[in-house]
C-alpha atoms as a PDB file:
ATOM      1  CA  UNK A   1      -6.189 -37.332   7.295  1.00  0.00           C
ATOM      2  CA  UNK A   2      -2.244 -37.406   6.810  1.00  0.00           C
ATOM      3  CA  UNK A   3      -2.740 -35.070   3.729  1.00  0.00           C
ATOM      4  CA  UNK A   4      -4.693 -32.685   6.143  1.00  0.00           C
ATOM      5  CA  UNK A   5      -2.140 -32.769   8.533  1.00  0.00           C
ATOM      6  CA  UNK A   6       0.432 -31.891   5.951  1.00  0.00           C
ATOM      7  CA  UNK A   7      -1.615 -28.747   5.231  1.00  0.00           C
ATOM      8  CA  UNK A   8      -1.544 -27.716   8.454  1.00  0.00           C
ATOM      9  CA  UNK A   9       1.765 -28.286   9.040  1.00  0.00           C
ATOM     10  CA  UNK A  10       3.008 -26.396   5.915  1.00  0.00           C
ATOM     11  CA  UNK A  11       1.135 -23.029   6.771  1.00  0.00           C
ATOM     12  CA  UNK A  12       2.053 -23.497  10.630  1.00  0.00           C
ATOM     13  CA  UNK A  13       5.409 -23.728   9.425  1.00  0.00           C
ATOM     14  CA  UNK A  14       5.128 -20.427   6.899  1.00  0.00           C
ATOM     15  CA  UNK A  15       3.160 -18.929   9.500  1.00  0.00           C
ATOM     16  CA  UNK A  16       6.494 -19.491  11.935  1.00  0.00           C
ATOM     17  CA  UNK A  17       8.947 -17.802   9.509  1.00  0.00           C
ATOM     18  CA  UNK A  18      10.391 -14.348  10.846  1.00  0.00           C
ATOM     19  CA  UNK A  19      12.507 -11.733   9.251  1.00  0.00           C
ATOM     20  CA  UNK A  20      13.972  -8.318  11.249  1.00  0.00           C
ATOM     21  CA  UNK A  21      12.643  -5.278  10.726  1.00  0.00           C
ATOM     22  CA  UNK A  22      15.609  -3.101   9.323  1.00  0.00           C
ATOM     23  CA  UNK A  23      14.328  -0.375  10.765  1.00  0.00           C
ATOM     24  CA  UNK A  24      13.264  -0.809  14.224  1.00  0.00           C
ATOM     25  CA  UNK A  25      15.679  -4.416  14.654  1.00  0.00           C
ATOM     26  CA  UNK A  26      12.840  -6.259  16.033  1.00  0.00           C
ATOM     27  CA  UNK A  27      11.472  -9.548  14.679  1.00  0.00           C
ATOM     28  CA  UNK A  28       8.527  -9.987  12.919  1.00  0.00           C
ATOM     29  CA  UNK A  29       6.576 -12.102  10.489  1.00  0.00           C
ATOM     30  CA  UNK A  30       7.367 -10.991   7.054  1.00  0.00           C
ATOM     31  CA  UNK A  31       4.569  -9.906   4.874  1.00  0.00           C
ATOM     32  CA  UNK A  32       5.689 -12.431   2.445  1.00  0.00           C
ATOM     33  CA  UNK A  33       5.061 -15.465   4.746  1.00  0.00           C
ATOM     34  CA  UNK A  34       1.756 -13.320   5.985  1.00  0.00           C
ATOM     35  CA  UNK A  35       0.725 -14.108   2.851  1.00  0.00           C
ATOM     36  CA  UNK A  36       1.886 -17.168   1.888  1.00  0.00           C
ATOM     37  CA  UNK A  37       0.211 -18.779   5.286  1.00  0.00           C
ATOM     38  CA  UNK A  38      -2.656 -16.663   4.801  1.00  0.00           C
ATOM     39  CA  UNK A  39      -3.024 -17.975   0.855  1.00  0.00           C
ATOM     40  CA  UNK A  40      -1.788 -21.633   1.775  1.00  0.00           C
ATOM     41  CA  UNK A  41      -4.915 -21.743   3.867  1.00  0.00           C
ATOM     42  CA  UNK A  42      -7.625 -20.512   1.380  1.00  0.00           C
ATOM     43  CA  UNK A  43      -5.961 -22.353  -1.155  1.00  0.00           C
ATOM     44  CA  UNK A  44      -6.452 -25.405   0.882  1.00  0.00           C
ATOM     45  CA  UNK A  45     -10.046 -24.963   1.429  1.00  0.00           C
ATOM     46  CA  UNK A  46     -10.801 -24.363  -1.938  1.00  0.00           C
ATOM     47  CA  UNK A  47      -9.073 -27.214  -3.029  1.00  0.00           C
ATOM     48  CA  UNK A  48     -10.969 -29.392  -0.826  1.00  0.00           C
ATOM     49  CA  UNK A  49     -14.418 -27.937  -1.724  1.00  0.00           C
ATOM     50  CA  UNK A  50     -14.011 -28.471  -5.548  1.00  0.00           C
ATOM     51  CA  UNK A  51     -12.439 -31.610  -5.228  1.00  0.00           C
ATOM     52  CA  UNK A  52     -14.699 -35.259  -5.216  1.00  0.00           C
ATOM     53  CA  UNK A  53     -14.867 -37.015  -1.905  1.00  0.00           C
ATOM     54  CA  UNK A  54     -11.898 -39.529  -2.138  1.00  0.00           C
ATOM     55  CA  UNK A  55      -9.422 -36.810  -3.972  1.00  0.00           C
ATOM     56  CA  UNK A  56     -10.721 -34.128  -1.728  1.00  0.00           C
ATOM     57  CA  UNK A  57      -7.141 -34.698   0.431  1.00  0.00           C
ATOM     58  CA  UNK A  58      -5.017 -33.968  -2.433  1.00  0.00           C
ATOM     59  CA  UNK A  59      -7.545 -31.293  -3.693  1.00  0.00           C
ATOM     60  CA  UNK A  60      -6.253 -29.216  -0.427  1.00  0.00           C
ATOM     61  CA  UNK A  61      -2.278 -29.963  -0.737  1.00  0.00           C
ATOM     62  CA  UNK A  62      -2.546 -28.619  -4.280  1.00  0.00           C
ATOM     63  CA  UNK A  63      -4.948 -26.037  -3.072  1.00  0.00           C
ATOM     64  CA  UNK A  64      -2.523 -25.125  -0.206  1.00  0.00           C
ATOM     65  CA  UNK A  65       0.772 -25.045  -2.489  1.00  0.00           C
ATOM     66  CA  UNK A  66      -1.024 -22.989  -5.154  1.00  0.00           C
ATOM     67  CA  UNK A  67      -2.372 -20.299  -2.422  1.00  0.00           C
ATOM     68  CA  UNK A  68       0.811 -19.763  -0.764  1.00  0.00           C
ATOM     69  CA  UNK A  69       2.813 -18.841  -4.097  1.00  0.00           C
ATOM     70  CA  UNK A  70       0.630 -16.433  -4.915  1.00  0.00           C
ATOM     71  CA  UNK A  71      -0.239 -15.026  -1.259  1.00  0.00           C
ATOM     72  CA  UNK A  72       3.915 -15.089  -0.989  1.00  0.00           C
ATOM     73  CA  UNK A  73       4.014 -13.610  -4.554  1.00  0.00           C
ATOM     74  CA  UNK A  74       2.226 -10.996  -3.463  1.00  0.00           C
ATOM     75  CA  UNK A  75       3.578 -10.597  -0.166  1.00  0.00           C
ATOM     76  CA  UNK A  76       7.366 -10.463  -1.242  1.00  0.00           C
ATOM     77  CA  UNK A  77       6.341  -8.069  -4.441  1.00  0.00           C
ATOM     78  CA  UNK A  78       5.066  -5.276  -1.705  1.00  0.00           C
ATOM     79  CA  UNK A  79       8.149  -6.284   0.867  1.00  0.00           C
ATOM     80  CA  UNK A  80      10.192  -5.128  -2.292  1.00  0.00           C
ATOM     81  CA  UNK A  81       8.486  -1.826  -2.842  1.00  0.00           C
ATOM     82  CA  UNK A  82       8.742  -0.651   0.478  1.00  0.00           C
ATOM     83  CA  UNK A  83      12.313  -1.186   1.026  1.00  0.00           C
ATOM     84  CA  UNK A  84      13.087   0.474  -1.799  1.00  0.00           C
ATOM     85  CA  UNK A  85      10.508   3.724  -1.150  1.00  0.00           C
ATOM     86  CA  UNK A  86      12.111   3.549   2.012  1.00  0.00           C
ATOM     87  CA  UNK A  87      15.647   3.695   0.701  1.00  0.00           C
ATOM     88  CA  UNK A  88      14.317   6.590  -2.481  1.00  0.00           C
ATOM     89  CA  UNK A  89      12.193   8.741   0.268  1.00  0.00           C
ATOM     90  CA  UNK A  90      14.622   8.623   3.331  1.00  0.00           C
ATOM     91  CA  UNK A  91      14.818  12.650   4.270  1.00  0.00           C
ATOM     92  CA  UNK A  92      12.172  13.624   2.137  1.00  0.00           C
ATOM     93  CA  UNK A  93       9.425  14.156   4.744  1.00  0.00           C
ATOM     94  CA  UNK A  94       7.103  12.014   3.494  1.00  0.00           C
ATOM     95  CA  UNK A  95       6.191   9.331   5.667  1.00  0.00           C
ATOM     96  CA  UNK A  96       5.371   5.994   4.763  1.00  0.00           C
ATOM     97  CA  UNK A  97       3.249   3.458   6.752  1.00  0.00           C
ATOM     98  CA  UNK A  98       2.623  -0.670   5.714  1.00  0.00           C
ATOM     99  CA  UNK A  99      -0.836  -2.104   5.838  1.00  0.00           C
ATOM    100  CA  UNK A 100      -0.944  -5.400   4.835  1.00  0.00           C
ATOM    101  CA  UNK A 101      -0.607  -5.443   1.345  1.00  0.00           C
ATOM    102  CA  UNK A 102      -1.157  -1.519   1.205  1.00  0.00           C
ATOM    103  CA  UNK A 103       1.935   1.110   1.071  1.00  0.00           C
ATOM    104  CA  UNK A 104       0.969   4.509   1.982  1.00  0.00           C
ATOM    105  CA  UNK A 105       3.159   7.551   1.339  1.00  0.00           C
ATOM    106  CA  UNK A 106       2.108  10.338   3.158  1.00  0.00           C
ATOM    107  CA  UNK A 107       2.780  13.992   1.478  1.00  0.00           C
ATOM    108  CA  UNK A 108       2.645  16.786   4.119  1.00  0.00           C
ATOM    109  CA  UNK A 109       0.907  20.285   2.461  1.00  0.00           C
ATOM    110  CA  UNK A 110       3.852  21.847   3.324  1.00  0.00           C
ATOM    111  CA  UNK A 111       6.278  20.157   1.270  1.00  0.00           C
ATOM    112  CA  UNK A 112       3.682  19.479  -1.399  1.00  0.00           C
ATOM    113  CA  UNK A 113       1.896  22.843  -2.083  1.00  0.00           C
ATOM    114  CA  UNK A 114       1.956  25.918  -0.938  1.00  0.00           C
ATOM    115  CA  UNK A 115      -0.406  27.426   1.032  1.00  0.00           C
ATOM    116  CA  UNK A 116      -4.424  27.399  -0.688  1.00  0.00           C
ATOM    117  CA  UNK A 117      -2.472  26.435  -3.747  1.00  0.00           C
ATOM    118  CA  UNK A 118      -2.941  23.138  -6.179  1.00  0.00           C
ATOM    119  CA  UNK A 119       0.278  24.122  -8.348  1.00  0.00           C
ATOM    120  CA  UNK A 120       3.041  21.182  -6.744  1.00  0.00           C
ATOM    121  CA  UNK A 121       5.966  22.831  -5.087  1.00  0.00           C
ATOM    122  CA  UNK A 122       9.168  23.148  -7.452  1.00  0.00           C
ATOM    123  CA  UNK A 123      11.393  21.174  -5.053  1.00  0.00           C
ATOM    124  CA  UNK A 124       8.835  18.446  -4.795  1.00  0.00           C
ATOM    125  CA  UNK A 125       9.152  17.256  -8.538  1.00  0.00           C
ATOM    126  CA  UNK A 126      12.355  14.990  -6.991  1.00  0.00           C
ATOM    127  CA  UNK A 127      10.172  13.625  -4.404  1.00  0.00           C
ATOM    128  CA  UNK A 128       7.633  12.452  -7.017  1.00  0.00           C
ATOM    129  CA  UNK A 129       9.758  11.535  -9.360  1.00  0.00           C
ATOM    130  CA  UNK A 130      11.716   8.677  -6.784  1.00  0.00           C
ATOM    131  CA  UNK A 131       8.243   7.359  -6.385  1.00  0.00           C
ATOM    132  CA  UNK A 132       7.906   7.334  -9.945  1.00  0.00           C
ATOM    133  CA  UNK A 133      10.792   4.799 -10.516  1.00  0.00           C
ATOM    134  CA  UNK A 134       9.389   2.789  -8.081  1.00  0.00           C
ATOM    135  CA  UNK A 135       5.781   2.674  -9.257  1.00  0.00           C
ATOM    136  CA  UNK A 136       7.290   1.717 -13.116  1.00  0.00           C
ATOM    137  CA  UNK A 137       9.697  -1.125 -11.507  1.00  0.00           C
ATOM    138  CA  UNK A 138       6.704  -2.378  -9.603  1.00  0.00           C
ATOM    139  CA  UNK A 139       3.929  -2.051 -12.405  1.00  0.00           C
ATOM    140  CA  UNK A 140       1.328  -4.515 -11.223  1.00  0.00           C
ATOM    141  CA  UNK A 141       0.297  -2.256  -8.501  1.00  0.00           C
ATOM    142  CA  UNK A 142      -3.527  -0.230  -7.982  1.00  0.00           C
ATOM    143  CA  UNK A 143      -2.301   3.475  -6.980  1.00  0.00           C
ATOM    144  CA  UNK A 144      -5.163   5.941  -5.154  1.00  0.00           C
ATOM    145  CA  UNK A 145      -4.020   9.382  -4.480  1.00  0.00           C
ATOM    146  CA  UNK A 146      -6.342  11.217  -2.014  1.00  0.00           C
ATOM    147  CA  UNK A 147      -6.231  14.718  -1.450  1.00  0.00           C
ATOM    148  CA  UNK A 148      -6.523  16.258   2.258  1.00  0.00           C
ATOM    149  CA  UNK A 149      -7.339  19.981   3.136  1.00  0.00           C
ATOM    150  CA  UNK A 150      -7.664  21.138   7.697  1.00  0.00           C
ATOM    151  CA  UNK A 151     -10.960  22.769   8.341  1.00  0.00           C
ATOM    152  CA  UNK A 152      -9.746  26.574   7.587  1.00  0.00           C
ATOM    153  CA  UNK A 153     -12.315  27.896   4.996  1.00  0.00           C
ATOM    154  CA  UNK A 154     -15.443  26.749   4.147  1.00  0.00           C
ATOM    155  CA  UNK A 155     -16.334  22.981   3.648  1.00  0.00           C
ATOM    156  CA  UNK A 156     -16.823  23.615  -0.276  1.00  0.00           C
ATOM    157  CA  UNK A 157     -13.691  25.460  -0.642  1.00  0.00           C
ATOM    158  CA  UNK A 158     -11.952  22.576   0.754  1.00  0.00           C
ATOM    159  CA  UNK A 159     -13.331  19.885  -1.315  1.00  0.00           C
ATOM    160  CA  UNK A 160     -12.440  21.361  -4.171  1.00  0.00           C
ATOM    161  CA  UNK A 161      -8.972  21.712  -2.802  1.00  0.00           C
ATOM    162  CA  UNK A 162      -8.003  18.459  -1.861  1.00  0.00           C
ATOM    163  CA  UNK A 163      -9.375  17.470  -5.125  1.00  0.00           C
ATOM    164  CA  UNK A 164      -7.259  19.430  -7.490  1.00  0.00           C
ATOM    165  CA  UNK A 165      -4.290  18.400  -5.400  1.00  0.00           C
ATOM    166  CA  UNK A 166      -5.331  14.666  -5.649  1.00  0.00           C
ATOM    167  CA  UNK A 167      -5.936  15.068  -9.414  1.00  0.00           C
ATOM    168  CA  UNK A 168      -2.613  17.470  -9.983  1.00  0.00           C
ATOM    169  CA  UNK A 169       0.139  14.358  -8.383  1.00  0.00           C
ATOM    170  CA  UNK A 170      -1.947  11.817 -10.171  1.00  0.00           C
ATOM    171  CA  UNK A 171      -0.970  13.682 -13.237  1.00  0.00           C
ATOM    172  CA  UNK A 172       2.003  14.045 -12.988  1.00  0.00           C
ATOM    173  CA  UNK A 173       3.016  10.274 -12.037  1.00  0.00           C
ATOM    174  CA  UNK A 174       1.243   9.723 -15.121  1.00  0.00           C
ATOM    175  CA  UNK A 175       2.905  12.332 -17.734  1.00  0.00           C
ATOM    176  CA  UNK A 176       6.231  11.009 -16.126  1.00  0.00           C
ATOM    177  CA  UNK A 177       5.179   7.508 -17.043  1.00  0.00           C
ATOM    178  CA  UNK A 178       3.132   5.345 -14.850  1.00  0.00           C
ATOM    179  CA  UNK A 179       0.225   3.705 -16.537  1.00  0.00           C
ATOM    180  CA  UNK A 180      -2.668   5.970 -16.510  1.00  0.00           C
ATOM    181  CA  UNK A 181      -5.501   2.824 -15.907  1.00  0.00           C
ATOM    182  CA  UNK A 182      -3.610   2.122 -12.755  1.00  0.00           C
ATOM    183  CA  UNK A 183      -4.397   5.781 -11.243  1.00  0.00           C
ATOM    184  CA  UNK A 184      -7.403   6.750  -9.011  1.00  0.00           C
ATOM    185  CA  UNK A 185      -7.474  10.256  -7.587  1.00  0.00           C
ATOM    186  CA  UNK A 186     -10.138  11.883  -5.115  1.00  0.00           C
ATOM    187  CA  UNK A 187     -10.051  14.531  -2.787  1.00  0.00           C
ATOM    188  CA  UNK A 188     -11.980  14.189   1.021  1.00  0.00           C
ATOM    189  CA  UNK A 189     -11.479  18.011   2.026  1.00  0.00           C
ATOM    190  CA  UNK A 190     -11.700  18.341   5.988  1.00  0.00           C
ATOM    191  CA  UNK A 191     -13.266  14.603   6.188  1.00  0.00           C
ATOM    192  CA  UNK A 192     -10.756  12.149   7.816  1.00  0.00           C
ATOM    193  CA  UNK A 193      -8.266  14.256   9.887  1.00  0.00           C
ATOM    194  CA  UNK A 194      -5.112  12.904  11.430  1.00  0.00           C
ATOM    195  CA  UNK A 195      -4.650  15.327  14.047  1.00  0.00           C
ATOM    196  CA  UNK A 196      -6.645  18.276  16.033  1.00  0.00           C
ATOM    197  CA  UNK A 197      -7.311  21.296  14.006  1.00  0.00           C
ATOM    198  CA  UNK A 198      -7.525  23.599  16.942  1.00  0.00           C
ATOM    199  CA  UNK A 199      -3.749  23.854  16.664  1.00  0.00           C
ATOM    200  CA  UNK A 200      -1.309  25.206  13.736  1.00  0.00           C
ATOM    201  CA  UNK A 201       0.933  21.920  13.668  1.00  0.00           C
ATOM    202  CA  UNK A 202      -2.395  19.925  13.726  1.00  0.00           C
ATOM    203  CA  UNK A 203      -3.811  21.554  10.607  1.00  0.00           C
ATOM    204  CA  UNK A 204      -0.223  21.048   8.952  1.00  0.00           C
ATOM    205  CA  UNK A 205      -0.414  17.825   9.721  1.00  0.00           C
ATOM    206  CA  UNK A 206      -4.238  17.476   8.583  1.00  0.00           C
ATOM    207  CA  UNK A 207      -3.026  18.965   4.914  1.00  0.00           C
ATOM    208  CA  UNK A 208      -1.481  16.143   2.576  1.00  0.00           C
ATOM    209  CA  UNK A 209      -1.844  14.260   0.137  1.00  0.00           C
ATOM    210  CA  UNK A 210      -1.655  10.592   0.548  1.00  0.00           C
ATOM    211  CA  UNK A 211      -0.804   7.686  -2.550  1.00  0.00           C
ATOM    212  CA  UNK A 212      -2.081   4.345  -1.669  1.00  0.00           C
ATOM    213  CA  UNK A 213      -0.155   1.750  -3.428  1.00  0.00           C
ATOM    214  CA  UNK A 214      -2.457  -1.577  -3.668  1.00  0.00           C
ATOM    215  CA  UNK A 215      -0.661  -4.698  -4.412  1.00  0.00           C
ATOM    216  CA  UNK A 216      -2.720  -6.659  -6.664  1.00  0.00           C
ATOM    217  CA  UNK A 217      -3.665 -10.449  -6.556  1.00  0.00           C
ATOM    218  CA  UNK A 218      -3.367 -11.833 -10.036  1.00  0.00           C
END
């Protein structure tokens, strides 16, 4: 019962760890301690399960210690990333947006591509190439670039699109040295909008290409 209790206190106590936001100066949980808490607990049940009767106690504080270093692991890996895309992509245009354990960078078509074109803008090839040194510091990352056309033209048309875009900035993070196993790339066309298409800054908005960086649980 006292080793249970210790369990619970140790994630409460994760759980209660805060850290401000750099950005907006409020506090919130980090996504490190997110994850430790979130791994301490799992761990702790697991522990328990596969542990006999009379060891089962100490089967969860092991469980519980083991879980949090690698939910924390995890947590702090991503926290690093996306301060430093953050720092790399300020006044670039492309937005970037946490979820949990995801980082997405968010390429607006008109800093991308041209209009109806896959070729990547000129002036982008900077842009990419500060995510690139990211992606390489970071390296035990999943990456999914998706590909995003408005509904202008015909639904075909704009698969195809999105998927040549998808496919072109997937190849060039790889030529310019990210490991090619860690690269996904698939284009939606009109599917999944972010904004109205009955307006011109909708559509812009609705054209992009997103990179979805995964952290990884090893």
């Amino acid at each position: 019962m006292k080793k249970i209790i210790v369990v619970g206190a140790t994630v409460c106590l994760l759980s209660a760890c805060t850290t401000l936001d750099p950005y907006t100066g409020e506090e919130k949980v980090s996504n490190t301690t997110k994850g430790a808490g979130i791994g301490a607990a799992a761990g702790a049940v697991l522990g328990a399960a596969v542990s006999s009767r009379k060891d089962r106690g100490k089967g969860a504080v092991i469980g519980a210690l083991v879980g949090g270093a690698v939910g924390g692991g995890v947590g702090y890996n991503m926290d690093q990333q996306e301060a430093l895309l953050r720092q790399e992509l300020q006044n670039t245009g492309v937005q970037i947006e946490r979820i949990g354990d995801t980082i997405r960078l968010i390429m607006p078509g008109n800093i991308t591509f041209a209009l109806n074109s896959d070729q990547i803008d000129r002036g982008f090839y900077p842009v990419l190439d500060s995510v690139v040194k990211v992606l390489v510091k970071f390296n035990q990352t999943e990456l999914k670039v998706d590909g995003f056309t408005d509904s202008s033209g015909s639904f075909e048309l704009n698969q195809k699109l999105s998927e040549r875009r998808a496919i072109q900035v997937a190849d060039y993070l790889v030529s310019s040295g990210v490991d090619q196993l860690r690269v996904n790339a698939q284009g939606y066309g009109e599917r999944y909008p972010v904004a109205t298409n009955d307006t011109a800054s909708g559509r812009a908005a609705n054209r992009r290409v997103e990179i979805n960086i995964i952290g990884q649980r090893r």
